[in-house]
Protein backbone atom coordinates (compact mmCIF):
# COMPACT_ATOMS: atom_id res chain seq x y z
CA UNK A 1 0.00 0.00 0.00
CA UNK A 2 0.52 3.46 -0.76
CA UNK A 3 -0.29 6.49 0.63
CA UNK A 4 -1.72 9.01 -2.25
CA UNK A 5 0.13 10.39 -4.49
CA UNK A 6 3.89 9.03 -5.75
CA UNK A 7 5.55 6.52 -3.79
CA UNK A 8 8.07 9.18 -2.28
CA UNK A 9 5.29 9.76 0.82
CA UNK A 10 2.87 13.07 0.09
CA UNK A 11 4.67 14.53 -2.84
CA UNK A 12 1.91 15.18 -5.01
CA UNK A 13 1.52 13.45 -8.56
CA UNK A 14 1.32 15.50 -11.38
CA UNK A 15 -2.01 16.46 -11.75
CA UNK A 16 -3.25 15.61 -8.20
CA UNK A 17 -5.61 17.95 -6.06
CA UNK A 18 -3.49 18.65 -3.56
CA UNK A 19 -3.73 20.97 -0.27
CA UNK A 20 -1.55 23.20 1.79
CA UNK A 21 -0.14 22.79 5.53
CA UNK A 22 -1.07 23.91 7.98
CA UNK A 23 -5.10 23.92 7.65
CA UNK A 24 -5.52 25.38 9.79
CA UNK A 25 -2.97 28.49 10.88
CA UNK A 26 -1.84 29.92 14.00
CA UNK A 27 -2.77 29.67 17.46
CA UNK A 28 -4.95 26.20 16.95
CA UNK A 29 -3.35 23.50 19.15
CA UNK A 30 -4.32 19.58 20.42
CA UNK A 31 -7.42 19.02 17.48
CA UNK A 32 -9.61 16.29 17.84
CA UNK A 33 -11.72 15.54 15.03
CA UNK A 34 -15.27 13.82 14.38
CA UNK A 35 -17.42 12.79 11.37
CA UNK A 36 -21.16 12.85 10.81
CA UNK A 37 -22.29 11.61 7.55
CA UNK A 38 -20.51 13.87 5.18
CA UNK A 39 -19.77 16.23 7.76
CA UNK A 40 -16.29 17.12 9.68
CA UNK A 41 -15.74 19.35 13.09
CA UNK A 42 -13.02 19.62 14.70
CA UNK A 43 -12.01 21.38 17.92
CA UNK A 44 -8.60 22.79 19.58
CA UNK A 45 -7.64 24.13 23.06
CA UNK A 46 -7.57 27.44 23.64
CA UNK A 47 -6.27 27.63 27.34
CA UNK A 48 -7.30 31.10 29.11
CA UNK A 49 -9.65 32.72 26.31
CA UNK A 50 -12.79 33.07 26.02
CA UNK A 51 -15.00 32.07 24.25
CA UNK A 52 -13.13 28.71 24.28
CA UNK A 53 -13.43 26.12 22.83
CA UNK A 54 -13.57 26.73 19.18
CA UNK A 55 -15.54 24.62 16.73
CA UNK A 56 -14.70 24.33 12.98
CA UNK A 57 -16.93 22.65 9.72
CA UNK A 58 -15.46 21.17 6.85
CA UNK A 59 -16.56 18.78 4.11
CA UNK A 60 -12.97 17.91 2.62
CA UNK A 61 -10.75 18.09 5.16
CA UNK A 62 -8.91 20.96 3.58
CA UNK A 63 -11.12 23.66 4.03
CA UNK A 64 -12.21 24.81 7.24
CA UNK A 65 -14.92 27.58 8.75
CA UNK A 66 -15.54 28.33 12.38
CA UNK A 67 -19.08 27.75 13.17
CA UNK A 68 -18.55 28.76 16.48
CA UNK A 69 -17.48 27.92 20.33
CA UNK A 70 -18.10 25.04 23.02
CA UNK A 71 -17.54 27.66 25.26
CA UNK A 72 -19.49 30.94 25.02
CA UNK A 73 -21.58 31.76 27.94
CA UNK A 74 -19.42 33.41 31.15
CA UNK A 75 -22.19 30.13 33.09
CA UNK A 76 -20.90 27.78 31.75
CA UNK A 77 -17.43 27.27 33.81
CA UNK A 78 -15.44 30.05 35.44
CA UNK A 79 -11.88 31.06 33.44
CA UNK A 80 -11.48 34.20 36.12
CA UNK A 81 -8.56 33.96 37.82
CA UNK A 82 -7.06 31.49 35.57
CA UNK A 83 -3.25 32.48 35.06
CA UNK A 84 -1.71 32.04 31.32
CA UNK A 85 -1.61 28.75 29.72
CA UNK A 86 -3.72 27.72 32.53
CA UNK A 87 -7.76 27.01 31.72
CA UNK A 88 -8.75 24.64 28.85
CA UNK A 89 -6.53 21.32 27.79
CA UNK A 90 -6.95 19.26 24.97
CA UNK A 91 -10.37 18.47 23.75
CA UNK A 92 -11.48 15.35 22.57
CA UNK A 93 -14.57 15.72 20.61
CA UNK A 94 -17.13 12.93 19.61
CA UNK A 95 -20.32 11.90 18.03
CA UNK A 96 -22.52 9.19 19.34
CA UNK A 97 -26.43 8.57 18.80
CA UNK A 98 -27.06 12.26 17.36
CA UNK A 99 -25.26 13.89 20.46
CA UNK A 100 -21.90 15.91 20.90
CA UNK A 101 -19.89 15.37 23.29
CA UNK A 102 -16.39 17.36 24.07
CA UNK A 103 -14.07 16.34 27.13
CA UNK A 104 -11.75 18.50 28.47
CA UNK A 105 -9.39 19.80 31.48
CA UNK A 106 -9.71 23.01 33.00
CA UNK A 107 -6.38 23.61 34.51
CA UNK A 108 -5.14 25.93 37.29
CA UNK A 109 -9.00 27.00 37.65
CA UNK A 110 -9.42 30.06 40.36
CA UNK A 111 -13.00 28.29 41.28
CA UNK A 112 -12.13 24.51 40.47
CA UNK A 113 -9.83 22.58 38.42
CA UNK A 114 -10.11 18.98 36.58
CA UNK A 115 -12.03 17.03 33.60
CA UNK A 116 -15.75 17.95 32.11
CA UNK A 117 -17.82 16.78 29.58
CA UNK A 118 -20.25 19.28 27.62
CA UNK A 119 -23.05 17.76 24.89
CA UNK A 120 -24.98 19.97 22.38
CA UNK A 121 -27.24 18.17 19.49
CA UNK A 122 -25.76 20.87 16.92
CA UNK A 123 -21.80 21.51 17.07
CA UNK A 124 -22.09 24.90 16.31
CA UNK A 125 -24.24 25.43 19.72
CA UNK A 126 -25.66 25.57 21.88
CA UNK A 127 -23.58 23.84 24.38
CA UNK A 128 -24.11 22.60 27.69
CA UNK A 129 -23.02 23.73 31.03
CA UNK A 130 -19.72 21.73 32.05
CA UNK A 131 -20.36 18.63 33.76
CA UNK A 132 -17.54 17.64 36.21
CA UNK A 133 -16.26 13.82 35.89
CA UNK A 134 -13.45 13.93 38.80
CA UNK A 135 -10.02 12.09 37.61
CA UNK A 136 -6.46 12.81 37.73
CA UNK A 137 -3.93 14.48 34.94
CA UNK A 138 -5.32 16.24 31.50
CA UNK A 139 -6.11 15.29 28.50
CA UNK A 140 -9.06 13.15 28.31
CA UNK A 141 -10.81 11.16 25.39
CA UNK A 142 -13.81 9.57 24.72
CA UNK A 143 -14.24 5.74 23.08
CA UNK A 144 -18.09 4.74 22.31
CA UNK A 145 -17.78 1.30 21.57
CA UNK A 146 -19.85 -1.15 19.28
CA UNK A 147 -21.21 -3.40 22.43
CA UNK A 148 -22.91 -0.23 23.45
CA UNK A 149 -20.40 0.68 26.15
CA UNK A 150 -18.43 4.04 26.80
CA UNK A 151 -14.68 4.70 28.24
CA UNK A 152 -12.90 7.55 28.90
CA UNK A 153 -9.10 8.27 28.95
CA UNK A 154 -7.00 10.49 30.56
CA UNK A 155 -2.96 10.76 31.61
CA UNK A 156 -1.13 11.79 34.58
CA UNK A 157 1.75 12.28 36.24
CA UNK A 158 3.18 9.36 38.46
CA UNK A 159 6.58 10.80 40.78
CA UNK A 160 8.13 7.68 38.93
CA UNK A 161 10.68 9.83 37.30
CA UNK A 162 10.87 13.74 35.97
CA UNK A 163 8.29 13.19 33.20
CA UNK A 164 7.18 10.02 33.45
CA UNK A 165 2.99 9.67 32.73
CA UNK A 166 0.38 7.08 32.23
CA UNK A 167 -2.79 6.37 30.61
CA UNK A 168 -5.69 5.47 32.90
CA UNK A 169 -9.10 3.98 31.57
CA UNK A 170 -12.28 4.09 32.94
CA UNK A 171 -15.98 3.62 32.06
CA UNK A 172 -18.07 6.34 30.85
CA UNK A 173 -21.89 6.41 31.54
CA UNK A 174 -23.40 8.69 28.52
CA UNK A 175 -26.78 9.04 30.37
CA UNK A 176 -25.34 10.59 33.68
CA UNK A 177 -22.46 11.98 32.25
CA UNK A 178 -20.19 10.05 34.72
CA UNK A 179 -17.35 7.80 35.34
CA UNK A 180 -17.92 4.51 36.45
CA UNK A 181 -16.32 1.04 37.22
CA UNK A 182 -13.09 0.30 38.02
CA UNK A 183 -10.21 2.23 36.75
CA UNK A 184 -7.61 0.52 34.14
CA UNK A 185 -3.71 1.64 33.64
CA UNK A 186 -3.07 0.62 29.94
CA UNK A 187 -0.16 2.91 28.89
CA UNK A 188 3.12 4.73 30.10
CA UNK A 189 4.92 5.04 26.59
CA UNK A 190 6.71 3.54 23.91
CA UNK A 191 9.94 4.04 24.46
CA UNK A 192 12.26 3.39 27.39
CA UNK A 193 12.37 6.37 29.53
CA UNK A 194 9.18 7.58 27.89
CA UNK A 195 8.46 10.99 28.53
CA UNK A 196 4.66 13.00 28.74
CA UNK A 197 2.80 9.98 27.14
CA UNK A 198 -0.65 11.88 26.72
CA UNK A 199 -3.35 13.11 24.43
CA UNK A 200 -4.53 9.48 24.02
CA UNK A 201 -7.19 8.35 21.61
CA UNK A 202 -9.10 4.73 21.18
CA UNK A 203 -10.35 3.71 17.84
CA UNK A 204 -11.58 0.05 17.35
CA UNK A 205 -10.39 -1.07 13.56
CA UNK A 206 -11.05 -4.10 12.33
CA UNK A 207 -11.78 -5.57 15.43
CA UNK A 208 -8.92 -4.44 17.21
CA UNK A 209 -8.48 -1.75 20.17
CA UNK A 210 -5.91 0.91 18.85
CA UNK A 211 -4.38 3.07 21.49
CA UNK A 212 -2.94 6.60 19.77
CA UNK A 213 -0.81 8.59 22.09
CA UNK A 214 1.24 12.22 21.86
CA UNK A 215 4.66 11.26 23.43
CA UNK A 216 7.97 13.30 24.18
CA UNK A 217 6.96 16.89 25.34
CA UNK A 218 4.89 19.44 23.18
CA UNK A 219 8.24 20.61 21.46
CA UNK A 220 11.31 19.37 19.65
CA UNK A 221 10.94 15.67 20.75
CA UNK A 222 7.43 15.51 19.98
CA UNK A 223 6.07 12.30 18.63
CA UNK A 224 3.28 10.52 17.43
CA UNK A 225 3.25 6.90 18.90
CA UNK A 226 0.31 3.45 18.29
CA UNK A 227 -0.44 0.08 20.60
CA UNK A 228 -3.38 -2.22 20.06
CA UNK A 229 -5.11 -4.65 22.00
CA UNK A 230 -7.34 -7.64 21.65
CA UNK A 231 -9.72 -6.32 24.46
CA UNK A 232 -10.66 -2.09 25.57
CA UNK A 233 -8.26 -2.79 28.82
CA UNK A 234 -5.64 -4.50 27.59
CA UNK A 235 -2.65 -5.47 27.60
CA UNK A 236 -1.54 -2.96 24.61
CA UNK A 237 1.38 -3.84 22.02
CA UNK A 238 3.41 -0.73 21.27
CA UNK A 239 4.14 -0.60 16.98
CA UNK A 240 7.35 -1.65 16.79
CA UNK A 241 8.14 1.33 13.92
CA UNK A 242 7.29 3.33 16.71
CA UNK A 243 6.95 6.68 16.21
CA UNK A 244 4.78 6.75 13.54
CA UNK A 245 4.92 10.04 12.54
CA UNK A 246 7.56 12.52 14.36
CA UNK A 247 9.98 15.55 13.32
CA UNK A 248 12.28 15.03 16.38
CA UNK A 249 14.85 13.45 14.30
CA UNK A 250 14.76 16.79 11.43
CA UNK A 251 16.57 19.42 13.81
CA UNK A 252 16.00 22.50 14.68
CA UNK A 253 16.44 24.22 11.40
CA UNK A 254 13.55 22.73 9.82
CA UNK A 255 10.93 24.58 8.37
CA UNK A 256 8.03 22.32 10.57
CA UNK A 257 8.67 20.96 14.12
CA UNK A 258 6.90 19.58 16.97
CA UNK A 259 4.55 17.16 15.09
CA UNK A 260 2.55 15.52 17.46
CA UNK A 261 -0.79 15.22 19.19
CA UNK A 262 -2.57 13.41 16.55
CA UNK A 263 -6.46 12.10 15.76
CA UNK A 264 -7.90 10.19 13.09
CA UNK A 265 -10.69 9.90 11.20
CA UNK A 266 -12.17 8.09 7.89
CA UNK A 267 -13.64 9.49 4.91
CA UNK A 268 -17.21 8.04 3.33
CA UNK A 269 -15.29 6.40 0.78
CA UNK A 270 -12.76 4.76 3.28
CA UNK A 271 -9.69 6.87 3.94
CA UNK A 272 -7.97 7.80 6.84
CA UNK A 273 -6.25 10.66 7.70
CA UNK A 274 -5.08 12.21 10.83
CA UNK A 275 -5.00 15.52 12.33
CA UNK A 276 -2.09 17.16 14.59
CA UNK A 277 -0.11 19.75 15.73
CA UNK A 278 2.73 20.99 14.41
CA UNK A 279 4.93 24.67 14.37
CA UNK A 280 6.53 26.91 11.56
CA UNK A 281 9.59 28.98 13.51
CA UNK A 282 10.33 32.13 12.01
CA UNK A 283 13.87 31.85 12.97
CA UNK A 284 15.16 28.86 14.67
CA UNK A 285 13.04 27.24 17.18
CA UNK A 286 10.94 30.78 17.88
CA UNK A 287 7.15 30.36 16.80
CA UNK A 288 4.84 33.28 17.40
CA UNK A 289 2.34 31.98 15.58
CA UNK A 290 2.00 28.72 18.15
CA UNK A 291 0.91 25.36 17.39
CA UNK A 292 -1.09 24.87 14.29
CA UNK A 293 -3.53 22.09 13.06
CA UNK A 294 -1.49 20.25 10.24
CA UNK A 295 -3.32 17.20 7.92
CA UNK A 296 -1.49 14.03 7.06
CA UNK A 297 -2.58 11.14 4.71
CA UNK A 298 -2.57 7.42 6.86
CA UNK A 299 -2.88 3.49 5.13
CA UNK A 300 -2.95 0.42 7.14
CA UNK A 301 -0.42 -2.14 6.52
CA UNK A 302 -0.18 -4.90 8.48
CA UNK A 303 -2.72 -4.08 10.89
CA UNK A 304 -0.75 -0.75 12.03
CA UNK A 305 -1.03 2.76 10.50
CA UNK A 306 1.26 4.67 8.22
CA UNK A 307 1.83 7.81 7.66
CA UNK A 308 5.27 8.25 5.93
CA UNK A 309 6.92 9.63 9.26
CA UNK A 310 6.94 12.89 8.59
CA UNK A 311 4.26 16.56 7.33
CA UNK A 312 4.74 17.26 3.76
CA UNK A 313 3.95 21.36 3.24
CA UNK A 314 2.07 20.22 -0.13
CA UNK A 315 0.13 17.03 -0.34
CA UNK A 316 -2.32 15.15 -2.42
CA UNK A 317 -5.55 15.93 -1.42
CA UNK A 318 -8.39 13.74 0.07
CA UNK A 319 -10.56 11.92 -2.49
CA UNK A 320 -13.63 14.16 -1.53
CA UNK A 321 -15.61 17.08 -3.44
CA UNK A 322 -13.30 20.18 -2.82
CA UNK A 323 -15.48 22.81 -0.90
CA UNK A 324 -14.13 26.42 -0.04
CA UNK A 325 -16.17 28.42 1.89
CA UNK A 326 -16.85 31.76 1.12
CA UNK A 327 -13.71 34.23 2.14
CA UNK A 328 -14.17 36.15 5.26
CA UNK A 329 -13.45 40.16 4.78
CA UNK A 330 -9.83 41.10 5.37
CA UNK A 331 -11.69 44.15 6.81
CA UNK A 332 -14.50 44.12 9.89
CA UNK A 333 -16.19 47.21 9.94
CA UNK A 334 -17.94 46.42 13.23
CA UNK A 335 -21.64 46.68 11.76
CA UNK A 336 -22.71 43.50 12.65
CA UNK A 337 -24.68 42.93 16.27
CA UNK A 338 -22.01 40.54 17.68
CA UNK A 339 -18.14 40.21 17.21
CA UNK A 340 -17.07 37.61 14.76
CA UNK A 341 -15.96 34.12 16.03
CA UNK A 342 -12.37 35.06 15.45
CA UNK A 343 -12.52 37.44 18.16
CA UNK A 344 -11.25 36.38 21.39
CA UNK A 345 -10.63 38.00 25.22
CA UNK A 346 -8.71 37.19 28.04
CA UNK A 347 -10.68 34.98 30.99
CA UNK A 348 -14.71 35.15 31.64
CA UNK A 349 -16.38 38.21 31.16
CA UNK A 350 -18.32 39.06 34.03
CA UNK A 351 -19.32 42.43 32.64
CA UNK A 352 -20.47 43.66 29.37
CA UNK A 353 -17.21 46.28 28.48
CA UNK A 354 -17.79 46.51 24.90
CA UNK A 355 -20.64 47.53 22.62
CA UNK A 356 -20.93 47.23 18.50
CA UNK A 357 -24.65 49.14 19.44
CA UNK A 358 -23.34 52.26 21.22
CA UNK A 359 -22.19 53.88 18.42
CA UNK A 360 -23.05 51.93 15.28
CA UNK A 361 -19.94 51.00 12.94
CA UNK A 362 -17.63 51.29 15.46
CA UNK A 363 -16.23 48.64 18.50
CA UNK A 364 -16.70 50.57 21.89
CA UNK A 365 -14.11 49.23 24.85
CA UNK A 366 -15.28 50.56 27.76
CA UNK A 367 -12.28 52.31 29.51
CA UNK A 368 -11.42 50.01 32.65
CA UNK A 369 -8.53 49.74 35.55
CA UNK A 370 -7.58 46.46 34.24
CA UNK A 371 -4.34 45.85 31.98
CA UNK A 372 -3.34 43.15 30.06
CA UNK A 373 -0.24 42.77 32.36
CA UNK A 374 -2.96 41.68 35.22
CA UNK A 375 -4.24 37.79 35.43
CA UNK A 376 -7.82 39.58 34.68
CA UNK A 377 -10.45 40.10 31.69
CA UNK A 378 -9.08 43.52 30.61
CA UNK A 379 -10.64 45.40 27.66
CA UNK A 380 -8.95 43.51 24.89
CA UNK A 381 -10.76 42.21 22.11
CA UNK A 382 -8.26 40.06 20.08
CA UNK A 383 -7.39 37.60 17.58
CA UNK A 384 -4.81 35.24 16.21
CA UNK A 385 -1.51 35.64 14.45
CA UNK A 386 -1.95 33.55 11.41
CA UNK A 387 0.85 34.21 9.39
CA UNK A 388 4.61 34.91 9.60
CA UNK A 389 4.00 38.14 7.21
CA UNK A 390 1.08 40.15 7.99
CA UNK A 391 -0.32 43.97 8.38
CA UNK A 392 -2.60 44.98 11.06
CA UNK A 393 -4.48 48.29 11.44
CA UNK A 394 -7.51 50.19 13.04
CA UNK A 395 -8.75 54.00 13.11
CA UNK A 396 -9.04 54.62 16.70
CA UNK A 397 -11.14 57.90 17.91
CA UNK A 398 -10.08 58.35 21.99
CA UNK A 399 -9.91 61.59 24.15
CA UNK A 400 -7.34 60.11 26.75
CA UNK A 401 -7.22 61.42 30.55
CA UNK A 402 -4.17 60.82 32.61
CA UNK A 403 -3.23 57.32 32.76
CA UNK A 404 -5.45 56.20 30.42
CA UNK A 405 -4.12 54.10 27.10
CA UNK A 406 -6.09 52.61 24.11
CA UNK A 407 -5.03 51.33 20.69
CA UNK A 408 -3.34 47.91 19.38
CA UNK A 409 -2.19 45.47 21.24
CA UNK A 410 0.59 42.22 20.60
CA UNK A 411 0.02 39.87 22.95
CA UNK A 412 1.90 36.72 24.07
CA UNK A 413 1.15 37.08 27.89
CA UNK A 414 0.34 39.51 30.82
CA UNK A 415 3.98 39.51 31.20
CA UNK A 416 4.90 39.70 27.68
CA UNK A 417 3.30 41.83 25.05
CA UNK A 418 3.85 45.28 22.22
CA UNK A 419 1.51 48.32 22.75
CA UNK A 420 0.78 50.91 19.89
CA UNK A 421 -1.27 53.22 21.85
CA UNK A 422 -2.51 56.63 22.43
CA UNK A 423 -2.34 58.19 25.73
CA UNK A 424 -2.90 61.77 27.03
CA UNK A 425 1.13 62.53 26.82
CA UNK A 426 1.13 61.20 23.01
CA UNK A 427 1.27 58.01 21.11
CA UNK A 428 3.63 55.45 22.66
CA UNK A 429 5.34 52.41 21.79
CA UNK A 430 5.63 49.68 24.66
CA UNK A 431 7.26 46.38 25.57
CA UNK A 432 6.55 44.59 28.31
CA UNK A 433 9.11 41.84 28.66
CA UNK A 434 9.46 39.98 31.58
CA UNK A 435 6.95 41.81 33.33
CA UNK A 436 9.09 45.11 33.01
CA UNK A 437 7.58 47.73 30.98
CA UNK A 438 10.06 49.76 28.11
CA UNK A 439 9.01 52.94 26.03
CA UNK A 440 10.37 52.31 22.80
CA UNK A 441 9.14 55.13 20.78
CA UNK A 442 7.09 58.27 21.48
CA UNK A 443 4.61 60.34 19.01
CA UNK A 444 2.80 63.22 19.02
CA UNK A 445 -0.53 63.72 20.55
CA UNK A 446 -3.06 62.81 17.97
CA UNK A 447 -5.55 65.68 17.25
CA UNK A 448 -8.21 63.39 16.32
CA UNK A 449 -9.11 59.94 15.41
CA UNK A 450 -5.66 58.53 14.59
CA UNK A 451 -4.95 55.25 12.35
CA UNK A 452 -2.80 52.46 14.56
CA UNK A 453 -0.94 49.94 12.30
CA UNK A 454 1.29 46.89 12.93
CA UNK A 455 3.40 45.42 9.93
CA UNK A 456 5.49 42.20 10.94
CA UNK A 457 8.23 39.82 9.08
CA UNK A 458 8.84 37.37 10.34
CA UNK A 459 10.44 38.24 14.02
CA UNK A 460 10.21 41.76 13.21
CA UNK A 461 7.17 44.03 14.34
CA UNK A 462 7.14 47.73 13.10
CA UNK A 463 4.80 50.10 14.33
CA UNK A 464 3.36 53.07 12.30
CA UNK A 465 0.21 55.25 12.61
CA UNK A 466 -1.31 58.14 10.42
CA UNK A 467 -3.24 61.21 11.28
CA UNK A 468 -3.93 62.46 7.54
CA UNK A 469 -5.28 60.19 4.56
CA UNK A 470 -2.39 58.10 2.56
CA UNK A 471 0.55 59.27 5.17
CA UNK A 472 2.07 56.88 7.53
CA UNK A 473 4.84 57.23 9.45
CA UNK A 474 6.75 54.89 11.03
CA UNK A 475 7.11 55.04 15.38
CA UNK A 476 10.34 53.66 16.50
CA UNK A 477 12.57 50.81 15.47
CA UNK A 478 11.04 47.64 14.88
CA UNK A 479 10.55 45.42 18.19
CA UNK A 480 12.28 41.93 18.17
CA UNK A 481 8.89 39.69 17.89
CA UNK A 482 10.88 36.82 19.50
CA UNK A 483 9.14 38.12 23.31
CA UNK A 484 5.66 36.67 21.50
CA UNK A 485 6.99 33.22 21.48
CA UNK A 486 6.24 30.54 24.06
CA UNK A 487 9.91 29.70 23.83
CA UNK A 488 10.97 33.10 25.42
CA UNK A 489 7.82 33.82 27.32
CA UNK A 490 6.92 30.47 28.30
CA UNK A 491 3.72 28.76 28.42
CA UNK A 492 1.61 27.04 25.48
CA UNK A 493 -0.27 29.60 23.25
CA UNK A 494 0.58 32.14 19.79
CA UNK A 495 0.18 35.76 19.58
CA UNK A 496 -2.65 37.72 19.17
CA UNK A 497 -3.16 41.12 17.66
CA UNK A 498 -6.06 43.34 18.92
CA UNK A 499 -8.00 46.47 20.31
CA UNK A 500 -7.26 47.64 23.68
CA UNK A 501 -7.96 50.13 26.42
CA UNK A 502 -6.97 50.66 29.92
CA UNK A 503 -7.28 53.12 32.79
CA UNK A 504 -3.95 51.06 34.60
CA UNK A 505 -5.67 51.02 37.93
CA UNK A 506 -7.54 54.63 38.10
CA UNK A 507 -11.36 54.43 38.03
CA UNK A 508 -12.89 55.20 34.67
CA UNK A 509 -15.93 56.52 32.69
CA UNK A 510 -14.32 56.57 29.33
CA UNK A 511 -14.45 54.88 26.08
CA UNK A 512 -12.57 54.09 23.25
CA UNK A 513 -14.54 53.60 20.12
CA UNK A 514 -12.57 51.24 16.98
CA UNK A 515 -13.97 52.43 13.55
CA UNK A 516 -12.44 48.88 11.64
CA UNK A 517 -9.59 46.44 11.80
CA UNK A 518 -8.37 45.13 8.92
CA UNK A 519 -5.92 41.95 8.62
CA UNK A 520 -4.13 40.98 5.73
CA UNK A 521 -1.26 38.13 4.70
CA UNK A 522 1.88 39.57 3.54
């Protein structure tokens, strides 16, 4: 058996459909994936924003929309207080009997912290409110199998060495959204000395129990490992060509690294393929824009899958009807009654600090004593980093008192992040690395509404703003992007760019009001 395409794995025949990697860009880690009929969704983590959760469509596994988010009511389970890279782990989303059904971890949790399940009849939402299911570790999955029974997985940490994790097993009870029955230890990794054996997935195939597991640490080492078993429990044989798929062996220097974390699914017509993370650095191991959602083709031989080892950034396309979906506007004008599902804040809302109604055509951010360096919901409205090359820019209309700062923000963390923004001394250009704040660049007071713009290259970020149509003029030197990485700042997530006002601390009545943002690929 092949996999499609050539025999040198994924390079494309001539003449082949083929598809681009990553599908899906930027900050869109852990997917799981489902299908329903025709139908694909698919789901990532999205750790301490909200709404959370996100949920995409697709009907050839190329071409993805968001249809919307698990998580999108402040009720549904508390993200305040959540620090970064804490809150929501690794979904595993499923279909069974006409219902939905996502598990997940809410980690480092202000209010509580462990697994849930949520159900909803229609992906896109609603959703229901988390049900807790108790158990150790993160990352858990769900198994519906064909004798009518349920299981759930999940790993955690065991003190047996620095690292060192293991799968448990247990019974899942659809009808009272529970865990039941005895608890099973089936896995602790493939390889001697095994490191964070997690994000585990059960799949019965031709009669057989296949165990899929993310081993090695969600970086360089990452790896995508198999076992299989006669019976749900076990025992489990690891795949002796173990790792299946993994870019630990490509160094640091190559264009894609950190494959791992890994779910399959078929097609109608009988193919499998698998979806995973994976990163793009923009100069050695430094990715701002996080870990993406990447596509690979997989073939059984032998009873195992295949996958060629390693991402291809072109490959042949699934054998299904190509379907696009309409392009969204590089442009939102703000005129619609509720942000867009690309638009993201930090933590639960618990108040209602912007407005598209206030004054129509614009986005109004209620002036507020919170700051994106505080573990808080501050008055940023943001969304992801999706390419290496982009532009960014807004027309801002503020009147700022002292203290008070609106206008574009970069974001990595509350300790790390750029500000473009217009206070009552001027505009200013920030860094905050470290949690230490810099001035990089000062500009005049703005008279009036002012234009805000970010253009990046790879790690470089230059800011610019315009106060008169067709001018712009660049504000400082442009800041080192590397501070937006997880490998400098630490943590889990990508960048976002975004719309932002503060009153750091003081008490507030003011607003800043957003005519448009626009985002565009360089």
């Amino acid at each position: 058996m092949t996999l499609p395409g050539d025999p040198a794995f994924g390079r494309p025949a001539s003449g082949d459909p083929v598809f681009r990697n990553p599908v899906l860009p930027g900050f869109h880690p852990d997917p799981s994936i489902c299908r329903v009929g025709d139908d694909f969704y698919l789901m990532t983590s999205s750790f301490e924003w909200f709404p959370g959760l996100p949920v995409f469509h697709s009907r050839d596994l190329v071409h993805w929309r968001q249809i919307g988010h698990a998580l999108d009511r402040p009720s549904q389970l508390p993200l305040d207080g959540v620090p970064a890279s804490g809150g929501l782990y690794a979904p595993t989303l499923r279909h069974h009997d006409g219902t939905f059904y996502v598990v997940c971890t809410l980690v480092d949790g202000a209010e509580w912290s462990g697994h849930f399940v949520m159900t909803a009849s229609d992906p896109a939402g609603p959703w229901s409110d988390a049900h807790r299911l108790g158990g150790d570790g993160i990352d858990p999955s769900l198994f519906f199998d064909d004798d009518g029974r349920a299981w759930c997985t999940g790993t955690r940490l065991t003190g047996k060495y620095e690292g060192h994790t293991e799968i448990w097993l247990r019974e899942f009870d659809p009808e009272a959204l529970a865990l039941t029955g005895d608890e099973h230890v089936i896995w602790d990794g493939a390889v001697k000395g095994a490191i964070w054996s997690e994000g585990s997935h059960i799949y019965k195939i031709d009669g057989r129990y296949h165990l899929l597991t993310a081993e090695g640490g969600t970086a360089m080492d990452h790896a995508v490992m198999v076992a299989r078993a006669d019976e749900v429990t076990g025992p489990y044989q690891g795949n002796p060509r173990n790792p299946i798929l993994t870019h630990r062996n490509l160094g640091a220097g190559h264009p894609v690294v950190g494959a791992g974390h890994a779910d399959l699914v078929d097609t109608p017509g009988g193919e499998w393929w698998m979806v995973l993370l994976a990163m793009r650095p923009h100069h050695g191991d430094r990715c701002a824009l996080g870990r993406e959602t990447f596509l690979a083709p997989v073939v059984w031989e032998d009873g195992w899958p295949v996958t060629g080892g390693r991402l291809q950034a072109t490959s042949p396309a699934p054998s299904l009807p190509p379907h696009p979906w309409p392009a969204a506007p590089v442009c939102d004008q703000f005129d619609g009654p509720e942000l867009g599902p690309v638009w993201n804040m930090q933590r639960t809302p618990r108040e209602r600090w912007w407005s598209l109604t206030e004054r129509p055509g614009h986005l109004r951010l209620r002036v507020r004593p919170e700051s994106l360096a505080d573990v808080a919901n501050p008055s940023f409205v943001g969304r992801r980093q999706q390419h290496h090359d982009f532009a960014a820019f807004t027309a801002l209309d503020f009147a700022p008192a002292d203290e008070e700062a609106a206008g574009l923000a970069l974001v990595q963390n509350n300790d790390f992040h750029v500000l473009l923004v217009s206070t009552s001394m001027g505009l200013r250009l920030i860094k905050r690395e470290q949690g230490i704040e810099t001035v990089l660049a000062r500009g005049p007071a703005a008279p009036g509404p002012v234009k805000l713009g970010f253009e990046a290259h790879g790690r470089w970020y230059r800011a610019s703003y315009s106060t008169e149509p067709g001018t712009w003029t660049p504000l400082g030197e442009p800041v080192d992007g590397d501070i937006l990485t997880s490998q400098v700042a630490g943590g889990f997530t990508g960048a976002y760019i975004g719309l932002y006002a503060t009153s750091n601390g003081r008490a507030s009545t003011n607003h800043a009001d957003f005519a448009w943002f626009e985002y565009t690929p360089l």
